[in-house]
C-alpha atoms as a PDB file:
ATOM      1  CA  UNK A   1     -20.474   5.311  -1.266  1.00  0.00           C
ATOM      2  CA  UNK A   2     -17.015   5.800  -1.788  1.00  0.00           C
ATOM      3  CA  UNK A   3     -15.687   6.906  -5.517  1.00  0.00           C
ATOM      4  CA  UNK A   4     -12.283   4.697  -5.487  1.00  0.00           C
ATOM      5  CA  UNK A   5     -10.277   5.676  -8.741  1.00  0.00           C
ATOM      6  CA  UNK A   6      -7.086   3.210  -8.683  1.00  0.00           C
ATOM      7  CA  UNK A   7      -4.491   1.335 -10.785  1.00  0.00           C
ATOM      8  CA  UNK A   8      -3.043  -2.260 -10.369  1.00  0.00           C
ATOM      9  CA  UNK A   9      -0.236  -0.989  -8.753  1.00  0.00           C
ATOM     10  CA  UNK A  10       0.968  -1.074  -4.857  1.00  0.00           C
ATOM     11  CA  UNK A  11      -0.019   2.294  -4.217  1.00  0.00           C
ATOM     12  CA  UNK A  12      -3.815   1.194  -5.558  1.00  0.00           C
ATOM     13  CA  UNK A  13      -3.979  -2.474  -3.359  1.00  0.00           C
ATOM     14  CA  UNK A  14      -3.357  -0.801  -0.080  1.00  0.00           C
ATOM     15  CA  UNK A  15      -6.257   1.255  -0.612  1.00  0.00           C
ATOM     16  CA  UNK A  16      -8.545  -1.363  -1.834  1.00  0.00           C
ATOM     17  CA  UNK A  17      -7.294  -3.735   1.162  1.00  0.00           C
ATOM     18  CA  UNK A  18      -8.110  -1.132   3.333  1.00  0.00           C
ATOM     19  CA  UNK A  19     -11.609  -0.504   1.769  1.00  0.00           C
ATOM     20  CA  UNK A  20     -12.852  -4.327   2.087  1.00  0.00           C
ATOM     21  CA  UNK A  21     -11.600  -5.013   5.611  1.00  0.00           C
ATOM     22  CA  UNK A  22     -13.233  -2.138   6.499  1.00  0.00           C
ATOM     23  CA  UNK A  23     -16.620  -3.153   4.446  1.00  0.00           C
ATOM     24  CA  UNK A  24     -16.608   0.408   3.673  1.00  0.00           C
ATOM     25  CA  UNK A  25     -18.818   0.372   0.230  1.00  0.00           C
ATOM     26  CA  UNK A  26     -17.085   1.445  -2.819  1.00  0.00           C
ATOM     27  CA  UNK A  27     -17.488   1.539  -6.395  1.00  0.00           C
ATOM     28  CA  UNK A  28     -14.136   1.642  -8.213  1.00  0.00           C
ATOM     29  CA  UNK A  29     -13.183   3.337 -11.196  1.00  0.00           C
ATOM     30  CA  UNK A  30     -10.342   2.038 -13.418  1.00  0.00           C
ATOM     31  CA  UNK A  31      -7.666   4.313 -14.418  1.00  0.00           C
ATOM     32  CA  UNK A  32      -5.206   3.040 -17.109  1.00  0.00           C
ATOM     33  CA  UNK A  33      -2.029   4.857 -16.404  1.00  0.00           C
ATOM     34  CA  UNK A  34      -0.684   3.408 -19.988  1.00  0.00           C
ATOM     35  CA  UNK A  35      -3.466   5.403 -21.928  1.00  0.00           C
ATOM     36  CA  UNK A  36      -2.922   8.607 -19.658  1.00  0.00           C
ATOM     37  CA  UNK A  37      -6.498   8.166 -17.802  1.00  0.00           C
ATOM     38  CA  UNK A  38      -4.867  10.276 -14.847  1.00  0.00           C
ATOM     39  CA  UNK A  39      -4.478  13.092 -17.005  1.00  0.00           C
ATOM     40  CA  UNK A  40      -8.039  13.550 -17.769  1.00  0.00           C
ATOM     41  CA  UNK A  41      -9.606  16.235 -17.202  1.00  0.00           C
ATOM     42  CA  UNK A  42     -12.339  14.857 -15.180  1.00  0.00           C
ATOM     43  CA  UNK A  43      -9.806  12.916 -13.233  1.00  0.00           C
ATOM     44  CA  UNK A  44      -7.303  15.736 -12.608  1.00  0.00           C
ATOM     45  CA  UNK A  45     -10.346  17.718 -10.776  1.00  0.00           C
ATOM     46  CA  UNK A  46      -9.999  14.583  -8.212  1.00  0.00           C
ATOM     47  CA  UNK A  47      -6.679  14.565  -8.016  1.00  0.00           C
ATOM     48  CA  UNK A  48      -4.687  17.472  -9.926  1.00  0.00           C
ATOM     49  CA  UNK A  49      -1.147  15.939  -9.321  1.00  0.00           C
ATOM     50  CA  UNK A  50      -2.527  13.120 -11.832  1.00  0.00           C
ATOM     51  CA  UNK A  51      -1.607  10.191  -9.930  1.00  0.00           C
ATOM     52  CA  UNK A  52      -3.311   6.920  -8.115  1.00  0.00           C
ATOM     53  CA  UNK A  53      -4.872   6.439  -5.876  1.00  0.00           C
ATOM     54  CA  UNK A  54      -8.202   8.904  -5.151  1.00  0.00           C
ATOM     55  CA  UNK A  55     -11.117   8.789  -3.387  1.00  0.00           C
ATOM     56  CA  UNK A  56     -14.085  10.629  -3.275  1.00  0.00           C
ATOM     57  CA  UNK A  57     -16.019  11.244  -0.358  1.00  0.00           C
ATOM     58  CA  UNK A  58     -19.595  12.025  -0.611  1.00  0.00           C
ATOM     59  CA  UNK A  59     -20.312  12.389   2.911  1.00  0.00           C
ATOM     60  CA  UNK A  60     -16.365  13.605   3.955  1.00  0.00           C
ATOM     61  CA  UNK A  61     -15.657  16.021   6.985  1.00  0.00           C
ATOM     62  CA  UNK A  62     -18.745  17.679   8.140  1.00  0.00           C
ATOM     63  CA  UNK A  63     -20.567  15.744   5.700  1.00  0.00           C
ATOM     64  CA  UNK A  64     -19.357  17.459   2.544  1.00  0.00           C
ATOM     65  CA  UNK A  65     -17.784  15.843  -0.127  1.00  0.00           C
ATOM     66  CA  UNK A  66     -13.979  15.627   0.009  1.00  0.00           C
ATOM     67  CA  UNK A  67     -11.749  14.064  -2.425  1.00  0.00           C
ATOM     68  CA  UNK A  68      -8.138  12.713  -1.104  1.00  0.00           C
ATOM     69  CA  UNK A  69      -4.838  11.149  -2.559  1.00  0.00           C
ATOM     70  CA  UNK A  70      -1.668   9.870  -1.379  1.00  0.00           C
ATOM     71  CA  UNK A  71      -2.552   6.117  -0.462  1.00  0.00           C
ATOM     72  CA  UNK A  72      -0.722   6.539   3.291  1.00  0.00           C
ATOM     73  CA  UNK A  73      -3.517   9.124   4.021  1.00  0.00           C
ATOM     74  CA  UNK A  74      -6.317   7.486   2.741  1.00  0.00           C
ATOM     75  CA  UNK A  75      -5.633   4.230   5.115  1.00  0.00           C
ATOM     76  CA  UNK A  76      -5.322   6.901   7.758  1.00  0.00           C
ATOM     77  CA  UNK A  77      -8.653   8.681   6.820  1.00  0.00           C
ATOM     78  CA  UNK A  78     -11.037   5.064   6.315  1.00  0.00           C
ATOM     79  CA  UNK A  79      -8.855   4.015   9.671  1.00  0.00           C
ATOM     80  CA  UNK A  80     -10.341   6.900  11.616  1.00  0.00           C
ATOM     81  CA  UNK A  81     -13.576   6.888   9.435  1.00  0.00           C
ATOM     82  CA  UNK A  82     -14.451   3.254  10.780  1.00  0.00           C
ATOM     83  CA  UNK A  83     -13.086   3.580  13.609  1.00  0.00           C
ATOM     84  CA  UNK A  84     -10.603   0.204  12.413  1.00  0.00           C
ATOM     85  CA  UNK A  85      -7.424  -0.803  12.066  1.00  0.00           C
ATOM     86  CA  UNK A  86      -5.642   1.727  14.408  1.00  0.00           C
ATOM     87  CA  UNK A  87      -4.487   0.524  17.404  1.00  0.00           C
ATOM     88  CA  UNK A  88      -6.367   2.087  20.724  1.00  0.00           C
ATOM     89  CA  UNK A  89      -3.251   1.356  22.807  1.00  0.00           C
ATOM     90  CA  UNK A  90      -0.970   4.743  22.594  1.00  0.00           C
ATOM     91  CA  UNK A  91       2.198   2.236  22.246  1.00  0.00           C
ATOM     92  CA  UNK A  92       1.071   0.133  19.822  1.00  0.00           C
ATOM     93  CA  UNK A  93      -0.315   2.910  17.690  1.00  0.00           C
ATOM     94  CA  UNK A  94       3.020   4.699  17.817  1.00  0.00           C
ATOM     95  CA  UNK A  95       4.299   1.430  16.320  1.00  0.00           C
ATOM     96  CA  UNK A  96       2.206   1.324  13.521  1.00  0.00           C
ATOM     97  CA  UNK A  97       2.566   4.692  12.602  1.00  0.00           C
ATOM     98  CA  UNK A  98       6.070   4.051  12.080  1.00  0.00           C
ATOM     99  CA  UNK A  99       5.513   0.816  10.399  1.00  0.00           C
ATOM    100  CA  UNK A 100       3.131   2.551   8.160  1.00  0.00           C
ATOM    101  CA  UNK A 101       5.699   5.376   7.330  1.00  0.00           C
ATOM    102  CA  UNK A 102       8.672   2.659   6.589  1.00  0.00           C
ATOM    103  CA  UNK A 103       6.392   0.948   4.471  1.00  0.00           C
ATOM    104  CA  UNK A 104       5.464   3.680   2.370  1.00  0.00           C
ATOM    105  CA  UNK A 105       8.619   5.483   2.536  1.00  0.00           C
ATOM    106  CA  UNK A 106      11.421   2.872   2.573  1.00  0.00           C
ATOM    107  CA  UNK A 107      10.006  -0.189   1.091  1.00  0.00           C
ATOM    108  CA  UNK A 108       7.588   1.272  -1.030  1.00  0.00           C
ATOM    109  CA  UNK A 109      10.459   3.733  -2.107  1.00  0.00           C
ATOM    110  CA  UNK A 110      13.102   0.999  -3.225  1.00  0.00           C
ATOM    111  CA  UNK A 111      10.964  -1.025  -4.587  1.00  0.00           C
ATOM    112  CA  UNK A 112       9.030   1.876  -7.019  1.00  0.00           C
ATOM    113  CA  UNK A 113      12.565   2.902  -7.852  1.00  0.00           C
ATOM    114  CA  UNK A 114      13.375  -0.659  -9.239  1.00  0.00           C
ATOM    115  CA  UNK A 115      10.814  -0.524 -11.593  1.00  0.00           C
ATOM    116  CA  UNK A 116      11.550   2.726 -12.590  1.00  0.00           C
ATOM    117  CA  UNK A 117      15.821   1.961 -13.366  1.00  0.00           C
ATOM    118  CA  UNK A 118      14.819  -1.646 -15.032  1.00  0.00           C
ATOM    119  CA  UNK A 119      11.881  -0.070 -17.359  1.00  0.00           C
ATOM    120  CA  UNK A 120      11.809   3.494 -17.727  1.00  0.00           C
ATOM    121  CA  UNK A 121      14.943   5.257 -17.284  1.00  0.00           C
ATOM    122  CA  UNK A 122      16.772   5.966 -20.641  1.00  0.00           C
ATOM    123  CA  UNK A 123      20.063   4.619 -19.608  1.00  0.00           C
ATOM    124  CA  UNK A 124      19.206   0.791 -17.905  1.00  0.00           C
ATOM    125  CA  UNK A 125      21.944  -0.619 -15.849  1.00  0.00           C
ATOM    126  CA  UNK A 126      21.332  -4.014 -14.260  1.00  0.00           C
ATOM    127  CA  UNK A 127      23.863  -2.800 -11.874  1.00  0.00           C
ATOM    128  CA  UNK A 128      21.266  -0.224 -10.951  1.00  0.00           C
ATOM    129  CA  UNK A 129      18.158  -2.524 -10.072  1.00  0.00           C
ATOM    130  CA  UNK A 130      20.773  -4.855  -8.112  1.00  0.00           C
ATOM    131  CA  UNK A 131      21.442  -2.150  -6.040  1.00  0.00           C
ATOM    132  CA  UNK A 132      17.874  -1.456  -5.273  1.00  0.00           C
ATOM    133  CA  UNK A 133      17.120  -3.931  -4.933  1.00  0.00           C
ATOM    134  CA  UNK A 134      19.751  -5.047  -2.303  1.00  0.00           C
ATOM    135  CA  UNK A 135      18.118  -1.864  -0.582  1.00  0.00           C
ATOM    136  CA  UNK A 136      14.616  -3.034  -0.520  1.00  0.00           C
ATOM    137  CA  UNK A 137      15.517  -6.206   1.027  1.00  0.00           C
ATOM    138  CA  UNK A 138      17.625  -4.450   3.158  1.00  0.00           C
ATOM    139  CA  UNK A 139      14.850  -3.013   4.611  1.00  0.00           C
ATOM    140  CA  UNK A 140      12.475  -5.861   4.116  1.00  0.00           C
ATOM    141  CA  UNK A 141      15.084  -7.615   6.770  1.00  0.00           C
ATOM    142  CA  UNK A 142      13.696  -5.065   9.658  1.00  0.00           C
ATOM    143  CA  UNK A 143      10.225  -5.884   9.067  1.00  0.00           C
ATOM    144  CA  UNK A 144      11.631  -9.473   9.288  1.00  0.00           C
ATOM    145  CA  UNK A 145      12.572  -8.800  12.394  1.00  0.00           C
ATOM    146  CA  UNK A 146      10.104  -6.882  13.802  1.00  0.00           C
ATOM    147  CA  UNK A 147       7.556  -9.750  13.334  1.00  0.00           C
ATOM    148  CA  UNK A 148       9.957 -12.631  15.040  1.00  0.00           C
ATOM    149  CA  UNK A 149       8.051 -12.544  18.116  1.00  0.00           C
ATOM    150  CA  UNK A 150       4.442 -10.646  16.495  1.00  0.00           C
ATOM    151  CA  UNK A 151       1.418 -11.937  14.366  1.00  0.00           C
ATOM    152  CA  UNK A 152       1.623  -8.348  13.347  1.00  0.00           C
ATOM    153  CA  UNK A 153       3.619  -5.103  12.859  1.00  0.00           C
ATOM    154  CA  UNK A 154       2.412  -3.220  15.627  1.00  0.00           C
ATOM    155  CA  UNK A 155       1.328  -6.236  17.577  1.00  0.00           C
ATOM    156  CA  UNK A 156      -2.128  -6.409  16.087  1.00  0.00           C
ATOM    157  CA  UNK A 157      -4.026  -5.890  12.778  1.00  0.00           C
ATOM    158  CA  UNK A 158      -3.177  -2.188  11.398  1.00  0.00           C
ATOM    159  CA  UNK A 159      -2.452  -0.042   8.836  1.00  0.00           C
ATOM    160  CA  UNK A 160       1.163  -0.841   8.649  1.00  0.00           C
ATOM    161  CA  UNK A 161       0.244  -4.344   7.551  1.00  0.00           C
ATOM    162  CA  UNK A 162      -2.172  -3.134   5.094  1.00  0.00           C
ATOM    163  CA  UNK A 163       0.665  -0.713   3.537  1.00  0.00           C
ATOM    164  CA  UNK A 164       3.870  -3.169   3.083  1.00  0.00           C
ATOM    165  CA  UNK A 165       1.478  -6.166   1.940  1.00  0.00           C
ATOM    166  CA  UNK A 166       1.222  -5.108  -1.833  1.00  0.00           C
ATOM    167  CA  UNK A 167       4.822  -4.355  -1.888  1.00  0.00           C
ATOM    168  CA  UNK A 168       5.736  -8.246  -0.208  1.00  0.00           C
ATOM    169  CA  UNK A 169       3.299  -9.616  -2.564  1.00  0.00           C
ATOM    170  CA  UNK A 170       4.312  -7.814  -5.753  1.00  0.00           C
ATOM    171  CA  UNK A 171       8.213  -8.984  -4.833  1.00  0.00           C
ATOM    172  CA  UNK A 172       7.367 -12.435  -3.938  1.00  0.00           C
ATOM    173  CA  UNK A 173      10.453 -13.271  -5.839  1.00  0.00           C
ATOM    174  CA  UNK A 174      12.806 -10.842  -4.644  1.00  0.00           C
ATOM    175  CA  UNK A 175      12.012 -12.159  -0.959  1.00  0.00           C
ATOM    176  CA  UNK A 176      12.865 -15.575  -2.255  1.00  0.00           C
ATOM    177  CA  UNK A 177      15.958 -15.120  -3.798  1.00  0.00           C
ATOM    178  CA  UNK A 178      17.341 -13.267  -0.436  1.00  0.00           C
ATOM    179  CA  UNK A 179      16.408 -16.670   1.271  1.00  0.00           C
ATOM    180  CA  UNK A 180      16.207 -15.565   4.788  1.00  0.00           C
ATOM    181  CA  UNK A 181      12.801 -13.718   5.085  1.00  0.00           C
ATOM    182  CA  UNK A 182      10.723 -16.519   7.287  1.00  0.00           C
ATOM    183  CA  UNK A 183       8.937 -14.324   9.404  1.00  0.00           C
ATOM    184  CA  UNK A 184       8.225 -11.948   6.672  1.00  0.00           C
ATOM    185  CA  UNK A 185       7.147 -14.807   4.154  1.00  0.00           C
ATOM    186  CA  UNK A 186       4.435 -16.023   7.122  1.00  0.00           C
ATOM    187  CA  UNK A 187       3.062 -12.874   8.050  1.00  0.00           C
ATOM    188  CA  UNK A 188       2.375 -12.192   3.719  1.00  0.00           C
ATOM    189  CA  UNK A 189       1.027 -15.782   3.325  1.00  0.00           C
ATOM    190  CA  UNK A 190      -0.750 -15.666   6.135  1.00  0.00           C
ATOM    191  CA  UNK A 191      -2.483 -11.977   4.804  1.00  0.00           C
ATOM    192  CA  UNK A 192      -2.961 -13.639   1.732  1.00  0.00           C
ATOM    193  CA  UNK A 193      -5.304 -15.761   2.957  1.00  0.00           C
ATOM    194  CA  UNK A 194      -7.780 -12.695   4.273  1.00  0.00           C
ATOM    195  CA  UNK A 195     -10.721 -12.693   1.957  1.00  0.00           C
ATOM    196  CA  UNK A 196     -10.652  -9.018   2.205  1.00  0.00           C
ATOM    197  CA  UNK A 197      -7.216  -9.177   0.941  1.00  0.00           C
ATOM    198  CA  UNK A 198      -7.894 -11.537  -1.544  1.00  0.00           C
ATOM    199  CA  UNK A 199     -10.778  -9.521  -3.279  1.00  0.00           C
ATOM    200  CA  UNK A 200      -8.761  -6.594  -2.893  1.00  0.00           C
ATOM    201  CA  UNK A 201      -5.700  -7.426  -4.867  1.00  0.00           C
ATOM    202  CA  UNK A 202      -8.019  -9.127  -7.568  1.00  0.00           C
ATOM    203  CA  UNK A 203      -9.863  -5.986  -8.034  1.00  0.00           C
ATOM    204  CA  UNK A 204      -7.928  -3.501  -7.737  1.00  0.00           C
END
């Protein structure tokens, strides 16, 4: 069984997405970032940079236990684990990788960095999260694009889809104020309505 140590955040949902679509068992463990949980000693021996999201592998790589971070690499790791959620096509999976990249990259980037300017920066400029995000939906405009003529990212069900998600879903309202998302709005509803998904982001 998986040892999933997360936090509500984006980071944390793509990783518990990931873990129920893949019925991969789990058992999570709660980290409150406000109380300094990922400082902890015990925790830091999981993770030592002191951040979410972990796992812990009990039967990892040559069936030792291995502990991992950085939510892009753990969707990579349970991808190739259960075999899911990778495209088998050479083009396709090309595409997601680079879907999975912008999402955690770009989008995940701009939209981190507008929480950070509107609640934890000493000097707050609503000039500041404006231009951020203006740059997230900048970017959320590609993936808007890329999914005019696609169910999904790369053309089927991957781990690109499973990264941007809890970024679209946590900026429901930045999506609607920019008004022209429609692609991007049915391809997040449509997620939405995954049970996998559903259990994952009330978990998590």
């Amino acid at each position: 069984m998986i040892e999933f140590y997360t936090a509500p955040t984006s980071n944390g949902h793509r990783v518990a997405i990931m873990l129920e679509e893949c019925a991969i068992p789990y058992r999570l463990h709660r980290i409150d970032l406000a109380k300094g949980d990922q400082q902890a000693t015990e925790y830091l021996q999981v993770n030592p940079a002191g951040l979410i999201p972990a796992i812990l592998d009990p039967e990892g790589p040559g069936g030792q236990p291995f502990a991992l971070s950085q939510s892009g690499a753990i969707l990579l790791y349970l991808a190739e684990k259960s075999g899911r959620y990778l495209p088998v096509d050479e083009h396709r999976r090309a595409v997601a990788y680079q879907w999975l990249m912008q999402a955690l990259s770009d989008v995940a980037c701009a939209s981190g960095t507008m929480f950070y300017v509107s609640s934890a920066v000493p000097d707050k400029s609503d000039a500041n999260v404006a231009f951020f995000e203006q740059r997230l939906v900048r970017f959320l405009r590609h993936a808007d694009a890329q999914l005019a003529d696609r169910e999904f990212l790369a053309g089927e069900l991957s781990v690109a889809d499973f990264a941007l998600y809890p970024v679209c879903a946590v900026r429901k309202s930045v999506i609607e104020r920019a008004g022209d998302l429609p692609n991007l709005t049915r391809w997040r509803d449509a997620l939405a309505q995954r049970p996998a998904v559903t259990r994952a982001m009330q978990s998590a």
